[in-house]
PDB file of N, CA and C in Angstrom:
ATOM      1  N   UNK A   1     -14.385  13.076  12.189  1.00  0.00           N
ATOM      2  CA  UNK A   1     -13.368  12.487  11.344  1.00  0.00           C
ATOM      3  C   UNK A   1     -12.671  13.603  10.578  1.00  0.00           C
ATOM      4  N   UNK A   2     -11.281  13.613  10.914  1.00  0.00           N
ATOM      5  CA  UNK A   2     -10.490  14.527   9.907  1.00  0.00           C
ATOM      6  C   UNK A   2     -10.699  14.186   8.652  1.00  0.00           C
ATOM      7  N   UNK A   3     -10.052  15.360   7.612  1.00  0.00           N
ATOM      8  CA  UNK A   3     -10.374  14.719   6.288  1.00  0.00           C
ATOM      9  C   UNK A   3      -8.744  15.010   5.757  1.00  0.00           C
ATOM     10  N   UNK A   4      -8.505  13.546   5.280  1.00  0.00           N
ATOM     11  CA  UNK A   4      -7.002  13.298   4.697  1.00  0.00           C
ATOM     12  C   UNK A   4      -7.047  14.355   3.282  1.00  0.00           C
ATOM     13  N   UNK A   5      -5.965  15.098   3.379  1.00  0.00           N
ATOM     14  CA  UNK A   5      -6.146  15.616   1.907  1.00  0.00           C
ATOM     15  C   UNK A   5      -5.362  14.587   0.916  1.00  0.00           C
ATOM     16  N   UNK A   6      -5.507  15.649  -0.406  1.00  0.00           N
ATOM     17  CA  UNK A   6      -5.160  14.497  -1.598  1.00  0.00           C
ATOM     18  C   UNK A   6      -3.651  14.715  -1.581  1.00  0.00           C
ATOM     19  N   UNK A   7      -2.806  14.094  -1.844  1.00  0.00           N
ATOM     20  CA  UNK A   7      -1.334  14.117  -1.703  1.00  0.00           C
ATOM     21  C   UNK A   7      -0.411  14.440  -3.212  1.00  0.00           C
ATOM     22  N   UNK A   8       0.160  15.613  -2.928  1.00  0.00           N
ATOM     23  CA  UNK A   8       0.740  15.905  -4.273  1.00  0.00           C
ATOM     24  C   UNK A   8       1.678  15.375  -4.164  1.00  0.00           C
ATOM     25  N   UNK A   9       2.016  14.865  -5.424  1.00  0.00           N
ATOM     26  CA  UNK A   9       2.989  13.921  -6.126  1.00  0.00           C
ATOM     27  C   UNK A   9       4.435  14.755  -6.870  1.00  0.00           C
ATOM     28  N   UNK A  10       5.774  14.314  -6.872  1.00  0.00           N
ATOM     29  CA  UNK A  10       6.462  15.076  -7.903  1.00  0.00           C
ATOM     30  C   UNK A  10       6.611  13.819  -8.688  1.00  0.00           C
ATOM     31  N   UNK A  11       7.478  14.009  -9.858  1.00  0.00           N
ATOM     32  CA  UNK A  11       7.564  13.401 -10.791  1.00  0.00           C
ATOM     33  C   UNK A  11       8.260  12.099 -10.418  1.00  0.00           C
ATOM     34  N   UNK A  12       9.275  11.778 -10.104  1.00  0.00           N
ATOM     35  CA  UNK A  12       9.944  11.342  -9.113  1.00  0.00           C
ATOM     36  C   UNK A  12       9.221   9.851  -8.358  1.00  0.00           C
ATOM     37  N   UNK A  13       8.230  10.495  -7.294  1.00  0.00           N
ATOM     38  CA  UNK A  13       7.278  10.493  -6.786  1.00  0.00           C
ATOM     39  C   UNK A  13       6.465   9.171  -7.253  1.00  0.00           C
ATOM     40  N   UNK A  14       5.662   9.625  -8.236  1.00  0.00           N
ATOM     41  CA  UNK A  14       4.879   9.283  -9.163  1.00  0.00           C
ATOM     42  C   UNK A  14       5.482   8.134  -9.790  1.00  0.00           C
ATOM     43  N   UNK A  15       6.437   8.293 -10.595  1.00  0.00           N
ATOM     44  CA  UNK A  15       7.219   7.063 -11.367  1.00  0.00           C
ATOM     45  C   UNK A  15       7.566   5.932 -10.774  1.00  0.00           C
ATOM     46  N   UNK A  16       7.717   6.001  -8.925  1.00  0.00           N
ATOM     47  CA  UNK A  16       8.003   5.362  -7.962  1.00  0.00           C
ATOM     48  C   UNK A  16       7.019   4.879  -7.844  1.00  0.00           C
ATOM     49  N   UNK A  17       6.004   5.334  -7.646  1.00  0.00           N
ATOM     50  CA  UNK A  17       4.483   4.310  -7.044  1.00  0.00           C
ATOM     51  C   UNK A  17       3.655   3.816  -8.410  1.00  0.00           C
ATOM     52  N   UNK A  18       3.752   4.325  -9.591  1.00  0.00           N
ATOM     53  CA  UNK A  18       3.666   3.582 -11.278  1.00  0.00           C
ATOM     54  C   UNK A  18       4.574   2.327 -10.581  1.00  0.00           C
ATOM     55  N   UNK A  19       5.803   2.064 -10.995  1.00  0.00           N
ATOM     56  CA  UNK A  19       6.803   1.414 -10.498  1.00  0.00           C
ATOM     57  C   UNK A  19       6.189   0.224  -9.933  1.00  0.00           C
ATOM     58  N   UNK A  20       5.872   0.526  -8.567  1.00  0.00           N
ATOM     59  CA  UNK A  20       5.492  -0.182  -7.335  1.00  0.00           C
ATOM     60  C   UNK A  20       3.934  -0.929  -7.762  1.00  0.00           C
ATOM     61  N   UNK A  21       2.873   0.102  -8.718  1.00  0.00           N
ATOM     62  CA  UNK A  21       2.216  -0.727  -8.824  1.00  0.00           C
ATOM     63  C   UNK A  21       1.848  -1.562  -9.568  1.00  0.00           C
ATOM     64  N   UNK A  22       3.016  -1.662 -10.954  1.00  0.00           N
ATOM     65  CA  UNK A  22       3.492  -2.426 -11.629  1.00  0.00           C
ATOM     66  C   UNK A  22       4.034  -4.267 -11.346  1.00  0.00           C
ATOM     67  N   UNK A  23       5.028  -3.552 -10.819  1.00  0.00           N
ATOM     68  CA  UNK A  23       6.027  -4.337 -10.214  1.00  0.00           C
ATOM     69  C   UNK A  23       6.321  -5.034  -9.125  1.00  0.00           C
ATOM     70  N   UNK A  24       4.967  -4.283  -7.739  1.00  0.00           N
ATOM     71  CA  UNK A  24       5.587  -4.853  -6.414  1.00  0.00           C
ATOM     72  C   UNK A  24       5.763  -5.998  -6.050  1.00  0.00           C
ATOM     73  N   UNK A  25       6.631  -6.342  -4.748  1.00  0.00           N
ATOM     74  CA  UNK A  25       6.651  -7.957  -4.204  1.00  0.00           C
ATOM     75  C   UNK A  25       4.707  -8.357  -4.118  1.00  0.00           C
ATOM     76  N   UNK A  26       4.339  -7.701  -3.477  1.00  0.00           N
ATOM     77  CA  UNK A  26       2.829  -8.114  -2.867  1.00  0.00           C
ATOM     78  C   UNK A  26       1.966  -7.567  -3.684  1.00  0.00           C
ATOM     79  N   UNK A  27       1.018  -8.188  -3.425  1.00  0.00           N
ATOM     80  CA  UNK A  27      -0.392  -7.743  -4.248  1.00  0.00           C
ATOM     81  C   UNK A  27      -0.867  -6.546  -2.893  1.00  0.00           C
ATOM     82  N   UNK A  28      -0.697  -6.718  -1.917  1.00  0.00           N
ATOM     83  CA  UNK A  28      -0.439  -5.214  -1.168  1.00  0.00           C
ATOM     84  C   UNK A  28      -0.285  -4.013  -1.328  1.00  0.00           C
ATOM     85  N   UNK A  29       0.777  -4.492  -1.343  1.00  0.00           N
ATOM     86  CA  UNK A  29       1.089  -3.139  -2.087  1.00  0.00           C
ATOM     87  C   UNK A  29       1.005  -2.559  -2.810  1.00  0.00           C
ATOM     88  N   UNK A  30       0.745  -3.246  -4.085  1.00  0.00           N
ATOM     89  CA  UNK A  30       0.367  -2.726  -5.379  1.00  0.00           C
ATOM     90  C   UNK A  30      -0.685  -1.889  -5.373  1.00  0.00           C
ATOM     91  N   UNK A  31      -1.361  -2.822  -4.324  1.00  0.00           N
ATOM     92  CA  UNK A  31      -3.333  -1.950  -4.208  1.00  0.00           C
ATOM     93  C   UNK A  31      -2.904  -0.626  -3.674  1.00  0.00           C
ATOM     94  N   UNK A  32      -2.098  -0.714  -2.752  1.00  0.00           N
ATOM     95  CA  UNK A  32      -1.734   0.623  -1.551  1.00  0.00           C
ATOM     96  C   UNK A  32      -0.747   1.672  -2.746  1.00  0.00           C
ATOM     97  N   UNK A  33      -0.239   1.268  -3.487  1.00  0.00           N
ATOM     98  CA  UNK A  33       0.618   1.863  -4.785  1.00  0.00           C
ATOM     99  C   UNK A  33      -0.868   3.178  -5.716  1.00  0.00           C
ATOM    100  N   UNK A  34      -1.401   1.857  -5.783  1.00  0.00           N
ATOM    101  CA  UNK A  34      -2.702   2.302  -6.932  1.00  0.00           C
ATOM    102  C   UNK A  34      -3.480   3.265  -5.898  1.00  0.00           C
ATOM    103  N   UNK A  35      -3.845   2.644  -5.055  1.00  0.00           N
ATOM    104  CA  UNK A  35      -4.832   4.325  -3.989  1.00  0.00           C
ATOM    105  C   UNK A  35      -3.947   5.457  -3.600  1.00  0.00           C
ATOM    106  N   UNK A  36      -3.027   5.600  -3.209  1.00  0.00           N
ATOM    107  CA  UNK A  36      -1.752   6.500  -3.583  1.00  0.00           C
ATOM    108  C   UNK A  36      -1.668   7.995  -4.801  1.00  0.00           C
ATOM    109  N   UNK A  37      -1.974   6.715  -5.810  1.00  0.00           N
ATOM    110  CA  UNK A  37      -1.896   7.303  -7.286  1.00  0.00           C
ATOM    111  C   UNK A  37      -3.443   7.980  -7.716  1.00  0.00           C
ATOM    112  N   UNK A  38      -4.172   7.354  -7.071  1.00  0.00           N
ATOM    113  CA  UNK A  38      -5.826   7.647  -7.387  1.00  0.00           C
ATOM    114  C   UNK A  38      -6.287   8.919  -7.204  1.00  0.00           C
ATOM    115  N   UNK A  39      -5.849   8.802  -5.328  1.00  0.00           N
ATOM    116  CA  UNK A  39      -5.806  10.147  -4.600  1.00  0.00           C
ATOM    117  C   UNK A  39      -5.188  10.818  -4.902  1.00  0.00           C
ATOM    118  N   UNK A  40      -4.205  10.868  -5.933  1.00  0.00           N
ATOM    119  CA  UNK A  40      -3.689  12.017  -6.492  1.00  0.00           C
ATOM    120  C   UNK A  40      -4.346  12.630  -7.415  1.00  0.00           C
ATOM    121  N   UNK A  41      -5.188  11.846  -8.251  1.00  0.00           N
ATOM    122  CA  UNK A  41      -5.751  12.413  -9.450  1.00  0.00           C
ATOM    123  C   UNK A  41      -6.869  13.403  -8.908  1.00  0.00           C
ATOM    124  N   UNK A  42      -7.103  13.260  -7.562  1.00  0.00           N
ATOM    125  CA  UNK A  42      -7.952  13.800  -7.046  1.00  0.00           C
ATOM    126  C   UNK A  42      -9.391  13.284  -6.408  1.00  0.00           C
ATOM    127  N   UNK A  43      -9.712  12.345  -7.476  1.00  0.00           N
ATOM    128  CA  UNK A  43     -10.591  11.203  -6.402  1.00  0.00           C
ATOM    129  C   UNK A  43     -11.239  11.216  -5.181  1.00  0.00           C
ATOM    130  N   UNK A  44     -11.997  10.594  -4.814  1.00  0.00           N
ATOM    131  CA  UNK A  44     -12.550  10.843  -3.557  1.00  0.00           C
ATOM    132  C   UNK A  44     -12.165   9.910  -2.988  1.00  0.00           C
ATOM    133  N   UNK A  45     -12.221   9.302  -1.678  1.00  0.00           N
ATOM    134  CA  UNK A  45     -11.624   8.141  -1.002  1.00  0.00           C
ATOM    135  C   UNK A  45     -12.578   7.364  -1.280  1.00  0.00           C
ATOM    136  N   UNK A  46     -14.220   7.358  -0.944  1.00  0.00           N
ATOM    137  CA  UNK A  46     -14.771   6.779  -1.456  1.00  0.00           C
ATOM    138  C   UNK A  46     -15.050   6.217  -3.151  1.00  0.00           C
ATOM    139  N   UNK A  47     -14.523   6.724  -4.094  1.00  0.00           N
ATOM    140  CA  UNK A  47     -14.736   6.561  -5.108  1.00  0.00           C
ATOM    141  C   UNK A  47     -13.440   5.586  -5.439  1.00  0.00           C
ATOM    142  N   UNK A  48     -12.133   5.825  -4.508  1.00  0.00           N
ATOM    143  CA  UNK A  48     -10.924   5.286  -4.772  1.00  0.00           C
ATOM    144  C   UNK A  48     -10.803   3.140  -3.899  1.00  0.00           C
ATOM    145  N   UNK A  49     -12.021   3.671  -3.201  1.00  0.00           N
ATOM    146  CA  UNK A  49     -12.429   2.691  -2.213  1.00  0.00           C
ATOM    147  C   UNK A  49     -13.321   1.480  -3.493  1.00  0.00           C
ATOM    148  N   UNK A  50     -14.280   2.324  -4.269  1.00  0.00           N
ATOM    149  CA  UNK A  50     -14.347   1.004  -5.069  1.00  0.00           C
ATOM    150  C   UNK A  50     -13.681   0.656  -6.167  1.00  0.00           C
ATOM    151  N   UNK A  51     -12.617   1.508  -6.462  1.00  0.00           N
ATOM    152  CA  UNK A  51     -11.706   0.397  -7.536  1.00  0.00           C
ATOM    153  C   UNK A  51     -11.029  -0.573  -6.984  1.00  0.00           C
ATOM    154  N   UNK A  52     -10.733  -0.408  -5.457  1.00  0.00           N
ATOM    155  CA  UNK A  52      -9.858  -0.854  -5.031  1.00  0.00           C
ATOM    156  C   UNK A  52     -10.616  -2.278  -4.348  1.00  0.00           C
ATOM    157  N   UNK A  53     -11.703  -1.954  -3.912  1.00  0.00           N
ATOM    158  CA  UNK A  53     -12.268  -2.906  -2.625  1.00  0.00           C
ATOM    159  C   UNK A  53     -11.796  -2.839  -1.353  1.00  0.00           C
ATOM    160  N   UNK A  54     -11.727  -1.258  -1.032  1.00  0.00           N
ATOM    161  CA  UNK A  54     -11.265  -1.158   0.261  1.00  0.00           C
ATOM    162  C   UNK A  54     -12.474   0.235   0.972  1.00  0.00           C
ATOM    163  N   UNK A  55     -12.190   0.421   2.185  1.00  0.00           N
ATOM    164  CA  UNK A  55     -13.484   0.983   2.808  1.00  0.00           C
ATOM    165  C   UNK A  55     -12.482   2.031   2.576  1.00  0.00           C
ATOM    166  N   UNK A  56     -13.180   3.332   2.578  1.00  0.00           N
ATOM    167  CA  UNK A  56     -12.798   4.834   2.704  1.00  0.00           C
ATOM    168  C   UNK A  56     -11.824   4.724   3.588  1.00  0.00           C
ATOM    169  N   UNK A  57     -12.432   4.400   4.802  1.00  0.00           N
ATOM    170  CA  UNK A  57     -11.105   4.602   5.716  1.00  0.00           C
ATOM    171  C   UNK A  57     -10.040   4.132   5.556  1.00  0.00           C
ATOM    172  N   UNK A  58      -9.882   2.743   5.335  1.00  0.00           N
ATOM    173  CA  UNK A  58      -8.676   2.264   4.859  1.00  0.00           C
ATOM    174  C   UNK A  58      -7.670   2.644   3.976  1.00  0.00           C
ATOM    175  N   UNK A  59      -8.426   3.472   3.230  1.00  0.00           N
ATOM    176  CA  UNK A  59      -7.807   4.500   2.170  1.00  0.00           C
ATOM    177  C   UNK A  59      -7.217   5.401   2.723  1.00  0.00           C
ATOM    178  N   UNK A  60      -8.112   6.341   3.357  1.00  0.00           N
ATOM    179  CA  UNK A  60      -7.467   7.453   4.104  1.00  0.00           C
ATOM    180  C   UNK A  60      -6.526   7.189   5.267  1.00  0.00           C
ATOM    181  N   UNK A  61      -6.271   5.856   5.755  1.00  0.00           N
ATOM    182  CA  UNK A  61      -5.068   5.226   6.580  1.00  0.00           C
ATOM    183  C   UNK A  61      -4.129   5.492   5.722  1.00  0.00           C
ATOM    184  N   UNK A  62      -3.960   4.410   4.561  1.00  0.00           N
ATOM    185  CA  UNK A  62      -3.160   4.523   4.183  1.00  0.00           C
ATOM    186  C   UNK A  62      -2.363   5.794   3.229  1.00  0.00           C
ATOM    187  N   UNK A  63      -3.227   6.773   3.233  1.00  0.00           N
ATOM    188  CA  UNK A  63      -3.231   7.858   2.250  1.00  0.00           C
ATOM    189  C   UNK A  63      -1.985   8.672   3.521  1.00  0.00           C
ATOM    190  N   UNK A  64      -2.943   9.097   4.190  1.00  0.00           N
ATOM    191  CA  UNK A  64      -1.730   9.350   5.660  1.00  0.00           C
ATOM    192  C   UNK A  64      -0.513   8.566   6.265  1.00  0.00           C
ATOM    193  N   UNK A  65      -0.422   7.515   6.199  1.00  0.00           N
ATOM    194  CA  UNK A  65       0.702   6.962   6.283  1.00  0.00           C
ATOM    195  C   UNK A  65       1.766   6.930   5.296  1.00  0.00           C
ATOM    196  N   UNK A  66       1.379   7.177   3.921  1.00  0.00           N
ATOM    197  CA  UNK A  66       2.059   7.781   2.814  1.00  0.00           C
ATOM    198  C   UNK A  66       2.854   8.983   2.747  1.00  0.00           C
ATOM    199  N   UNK A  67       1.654   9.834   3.293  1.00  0.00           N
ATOM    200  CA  UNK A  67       2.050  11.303   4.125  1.00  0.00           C
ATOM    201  C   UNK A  67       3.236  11.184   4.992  1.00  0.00           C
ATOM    202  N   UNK A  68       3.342  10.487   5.537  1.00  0.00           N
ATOM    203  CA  UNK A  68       4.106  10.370   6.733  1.00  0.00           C
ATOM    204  C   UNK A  68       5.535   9.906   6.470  1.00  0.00           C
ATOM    205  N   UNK A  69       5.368   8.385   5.880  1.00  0.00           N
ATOM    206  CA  UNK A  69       6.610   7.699   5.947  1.00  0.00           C
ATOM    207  C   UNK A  69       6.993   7.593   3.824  1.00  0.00           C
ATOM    208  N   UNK A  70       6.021   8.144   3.306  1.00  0.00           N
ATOM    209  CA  UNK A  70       6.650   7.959   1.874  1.00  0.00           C
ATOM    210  C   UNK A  70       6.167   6.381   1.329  1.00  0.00           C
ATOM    211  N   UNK A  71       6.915   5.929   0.261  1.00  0.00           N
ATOM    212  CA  UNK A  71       6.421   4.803  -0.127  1.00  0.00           C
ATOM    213  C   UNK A  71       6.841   3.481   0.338  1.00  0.00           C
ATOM    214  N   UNK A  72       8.169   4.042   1.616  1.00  0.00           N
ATOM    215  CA  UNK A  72       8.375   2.578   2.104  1.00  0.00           C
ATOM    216  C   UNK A  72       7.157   2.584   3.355  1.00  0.00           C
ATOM    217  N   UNK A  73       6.349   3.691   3.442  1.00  0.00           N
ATOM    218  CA  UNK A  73       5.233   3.345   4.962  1.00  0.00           C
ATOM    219  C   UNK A  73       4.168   2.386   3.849  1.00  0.00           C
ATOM    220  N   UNK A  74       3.991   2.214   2.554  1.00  0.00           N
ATOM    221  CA  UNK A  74       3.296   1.150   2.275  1.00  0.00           C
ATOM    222  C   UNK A  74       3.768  -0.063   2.126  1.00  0.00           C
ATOM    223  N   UNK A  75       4.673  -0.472   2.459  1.00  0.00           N
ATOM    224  CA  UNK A  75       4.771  -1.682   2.562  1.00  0.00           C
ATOM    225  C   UNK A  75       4.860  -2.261   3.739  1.00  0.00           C
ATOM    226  N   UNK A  76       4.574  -3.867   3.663  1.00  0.00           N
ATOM    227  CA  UNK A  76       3.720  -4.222   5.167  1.00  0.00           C
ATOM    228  C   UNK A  76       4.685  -4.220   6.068  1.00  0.00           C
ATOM    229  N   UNK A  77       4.437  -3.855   7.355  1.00  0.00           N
ATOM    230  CA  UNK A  77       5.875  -4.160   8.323  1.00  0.00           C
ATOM    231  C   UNK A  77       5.768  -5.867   9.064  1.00  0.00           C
ATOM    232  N   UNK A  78       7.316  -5.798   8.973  1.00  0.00           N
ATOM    233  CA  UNK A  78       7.805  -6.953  10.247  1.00  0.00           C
ATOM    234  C   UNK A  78       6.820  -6.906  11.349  1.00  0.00           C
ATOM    235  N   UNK A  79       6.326  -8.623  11.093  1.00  0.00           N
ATOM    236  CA  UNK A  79       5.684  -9.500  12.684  1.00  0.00           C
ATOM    237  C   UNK A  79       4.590  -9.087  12.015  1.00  0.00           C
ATOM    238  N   UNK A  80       3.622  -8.539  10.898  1.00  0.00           N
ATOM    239  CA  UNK A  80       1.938  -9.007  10.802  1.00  0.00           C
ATOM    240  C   UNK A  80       1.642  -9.967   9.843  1.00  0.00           C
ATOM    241  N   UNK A  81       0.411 -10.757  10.355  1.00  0.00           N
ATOM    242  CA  UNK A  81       0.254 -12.056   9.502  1.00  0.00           C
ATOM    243  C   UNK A  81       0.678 -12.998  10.446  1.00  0.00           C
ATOM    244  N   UNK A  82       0.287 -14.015   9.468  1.00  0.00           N
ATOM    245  CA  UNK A  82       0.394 -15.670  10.111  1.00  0.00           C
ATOM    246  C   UNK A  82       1.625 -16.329  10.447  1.00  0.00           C
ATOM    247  N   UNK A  83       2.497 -16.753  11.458  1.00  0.00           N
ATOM    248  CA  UNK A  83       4.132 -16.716  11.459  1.00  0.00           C
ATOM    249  C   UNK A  83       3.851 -18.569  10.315  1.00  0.00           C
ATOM    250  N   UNK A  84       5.264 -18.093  10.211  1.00  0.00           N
ATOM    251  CA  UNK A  84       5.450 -19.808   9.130  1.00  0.00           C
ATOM    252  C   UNK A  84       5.489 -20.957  10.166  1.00  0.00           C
ATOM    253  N   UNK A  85       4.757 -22.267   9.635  1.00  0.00           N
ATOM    254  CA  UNK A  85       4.474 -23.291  10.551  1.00  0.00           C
ATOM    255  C   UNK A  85       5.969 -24.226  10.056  1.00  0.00           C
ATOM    256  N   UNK A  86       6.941 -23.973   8.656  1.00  0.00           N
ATOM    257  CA  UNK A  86       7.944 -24.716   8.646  1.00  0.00           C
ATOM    258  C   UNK A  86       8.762 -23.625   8.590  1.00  0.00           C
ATOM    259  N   UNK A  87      10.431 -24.050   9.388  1.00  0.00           N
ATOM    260  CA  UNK A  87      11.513 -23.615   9.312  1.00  0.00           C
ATOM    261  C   UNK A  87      12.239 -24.150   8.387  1.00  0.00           C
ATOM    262  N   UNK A  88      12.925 -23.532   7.355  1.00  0.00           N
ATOM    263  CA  UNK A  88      13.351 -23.875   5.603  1.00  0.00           C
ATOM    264  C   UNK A  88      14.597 -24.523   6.442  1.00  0.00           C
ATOM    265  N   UNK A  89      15.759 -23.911   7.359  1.00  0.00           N
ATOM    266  CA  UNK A  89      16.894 -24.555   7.745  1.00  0.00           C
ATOM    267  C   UNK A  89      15.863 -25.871   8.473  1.00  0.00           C
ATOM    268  N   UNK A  90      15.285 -26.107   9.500  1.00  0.00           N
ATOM    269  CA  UNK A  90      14.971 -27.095  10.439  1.00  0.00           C
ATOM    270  C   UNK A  90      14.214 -28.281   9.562  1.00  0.00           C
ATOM    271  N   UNK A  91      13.415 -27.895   9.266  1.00  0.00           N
ATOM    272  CA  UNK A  91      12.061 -28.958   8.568  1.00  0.00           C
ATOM    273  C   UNK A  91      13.021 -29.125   6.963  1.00  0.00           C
ATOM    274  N   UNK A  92      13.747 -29.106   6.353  1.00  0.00           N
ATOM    275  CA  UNK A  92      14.927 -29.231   4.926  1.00  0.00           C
ATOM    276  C   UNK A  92      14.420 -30.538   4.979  1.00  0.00           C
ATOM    277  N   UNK A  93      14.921 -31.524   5.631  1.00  0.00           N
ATOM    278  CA  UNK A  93      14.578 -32.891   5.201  1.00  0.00           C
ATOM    279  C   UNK A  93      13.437 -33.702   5.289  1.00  0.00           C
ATOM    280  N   UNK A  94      12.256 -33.187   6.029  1.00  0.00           N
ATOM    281  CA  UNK A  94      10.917 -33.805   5.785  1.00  0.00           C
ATOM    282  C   UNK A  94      10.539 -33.415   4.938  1.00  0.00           C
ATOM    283  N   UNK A  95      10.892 -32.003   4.576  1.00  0.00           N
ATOM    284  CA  UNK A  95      10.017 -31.711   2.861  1.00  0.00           C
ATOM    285  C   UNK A  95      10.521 -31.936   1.798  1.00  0.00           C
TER     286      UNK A  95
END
């Protein structure tokens, strides 16, 4: 297993994922906001794994995908999850 390093932050940066884990649409993200910010302080993945309730690895996924795509790679992409069982235009008048 590679080992994700800790990800330096600029100011910028930082105020953006505060921001996000303030504020976000999802409780997702917020978590993925906050391990972000953790691993910056320096943290261990495991140690960042139990504030969060997430396994190391999952951390270090997302720690690298941060790496990668910035703070829009934490938020969830198009098509995962459960598709909607009502259409808001189609189903309007049974509900």
């Amino acid at each position: 297993m590679s080992r994700v390093n800790t990800p330096l932050l600029s100011e910028t940066a930082k105020s953006a994922l505060e921001q996000g884990a303030r504020t976000g649409k999802t409780s997702c993200f917020r978590t993925r906001c906050e391990v972000i910010l953790l691993k910056a302080m320096g943290l261990t993945s495991e140690e960042v794994g139990k504030f969060t309730t997430m396994t190391y690895v999952r951390v270090n996924a997302w720690t690298k995908r941060y790496k990668e795509e910035g703070i829009d790679g934490l938020e969830t992409k198009p098509g995962r999850g459960r598709k909607a069982v009502l259409d808001v235009e189609v189903d309007k008048e049974s509900v």
